[in-house]
Protein backbone atom coordinates (compact mmCIF):
# COMPACT_ATOMS: atom_id res chain seq x y z
CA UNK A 1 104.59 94.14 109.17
CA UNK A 2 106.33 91.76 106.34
CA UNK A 3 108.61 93.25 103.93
CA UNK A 4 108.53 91.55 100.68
CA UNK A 5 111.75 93.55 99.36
CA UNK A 6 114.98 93.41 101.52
CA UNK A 7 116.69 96.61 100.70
CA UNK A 8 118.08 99.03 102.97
CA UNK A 9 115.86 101.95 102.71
CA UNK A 10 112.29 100.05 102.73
CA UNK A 11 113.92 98.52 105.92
CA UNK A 12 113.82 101.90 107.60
CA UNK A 13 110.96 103.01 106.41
CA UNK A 14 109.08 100.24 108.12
CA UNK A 15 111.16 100.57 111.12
CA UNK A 16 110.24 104.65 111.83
CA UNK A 17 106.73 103.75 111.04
CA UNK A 18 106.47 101.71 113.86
CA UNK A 19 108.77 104.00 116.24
CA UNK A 20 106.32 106.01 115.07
CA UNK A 21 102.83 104.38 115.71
CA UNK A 22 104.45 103.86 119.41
CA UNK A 23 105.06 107.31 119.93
CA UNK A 24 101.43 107.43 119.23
CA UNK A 25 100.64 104.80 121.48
CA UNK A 26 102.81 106.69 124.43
CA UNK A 27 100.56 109.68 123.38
CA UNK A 28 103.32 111.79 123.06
CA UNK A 29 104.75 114.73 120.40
CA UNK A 30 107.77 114.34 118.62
CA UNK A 31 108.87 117.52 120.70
CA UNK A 32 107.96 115.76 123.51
CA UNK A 33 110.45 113.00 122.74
CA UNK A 34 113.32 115.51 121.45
CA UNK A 35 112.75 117.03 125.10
CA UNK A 36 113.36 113.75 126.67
CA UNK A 37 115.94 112.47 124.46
CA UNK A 38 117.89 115.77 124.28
CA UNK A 39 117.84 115.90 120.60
CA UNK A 40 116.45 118.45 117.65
CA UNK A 41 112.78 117.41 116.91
CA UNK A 42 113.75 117.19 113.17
CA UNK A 43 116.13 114.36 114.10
CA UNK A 44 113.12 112.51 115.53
CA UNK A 45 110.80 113.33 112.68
CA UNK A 46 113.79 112.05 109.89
CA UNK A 47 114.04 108.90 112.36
CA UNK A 48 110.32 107.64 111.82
CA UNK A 49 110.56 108.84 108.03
CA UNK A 50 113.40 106.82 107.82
CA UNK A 51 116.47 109.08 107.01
CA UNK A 52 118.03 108.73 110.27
CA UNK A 53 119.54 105.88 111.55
CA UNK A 54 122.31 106.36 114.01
CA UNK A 55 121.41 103.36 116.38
CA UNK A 56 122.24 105.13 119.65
CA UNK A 57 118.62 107.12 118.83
CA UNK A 58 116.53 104.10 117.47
CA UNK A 59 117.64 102.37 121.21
CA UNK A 60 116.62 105.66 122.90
CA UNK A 61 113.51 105.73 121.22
CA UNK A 62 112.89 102.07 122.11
CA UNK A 63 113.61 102.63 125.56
CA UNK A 64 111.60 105.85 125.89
CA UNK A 65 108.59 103.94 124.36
CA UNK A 66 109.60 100.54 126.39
CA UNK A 67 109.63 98.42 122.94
CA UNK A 68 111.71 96.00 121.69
CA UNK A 69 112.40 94.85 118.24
CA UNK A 70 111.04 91.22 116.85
CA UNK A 71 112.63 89.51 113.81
CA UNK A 72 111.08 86.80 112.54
CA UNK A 73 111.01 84.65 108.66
CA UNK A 74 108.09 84.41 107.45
CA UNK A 75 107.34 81.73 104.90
CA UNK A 76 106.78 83.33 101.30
CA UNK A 77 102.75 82.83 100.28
């Protein structure tokens, strides 16, 4: 995914979109997670809208769904 504006809130958009598609890929419910996680399921839904970001979730979540997160520059085209 390439982000062509660098502000804060299109930042985690795009980030609980793809927490999101790999929940989807795990095949699991956002219950499912909150079960495993130990947390509300509307904290996971407002992490992959993109109004939560506590970082002690979003690593969690990347653990649960054994992901990692790539940075890279892209030139501009």
């Amino acid at each position: 995914m390439i982000i062509k504006d660098f502000e804060i809130d299109i930042m985690r958009r795009a980030l609980g979109h793809e927490l999101m598609l790999a929940r989807w890929q795990q095949g699991i419910s956002q219950k499912q997670v909150a079960i495993r996680l130990r947390k509300n399921p509307g904290i996971i839904d407002r992490a992959e809208l993109g109004k939560y970001t506590y970082f002690s979730l979003i690593r969690k979540m990347l653990i649960l769904y054994n992901k990692d997160i790539k940075i890279e520059l892209v030139d501009r085209g």
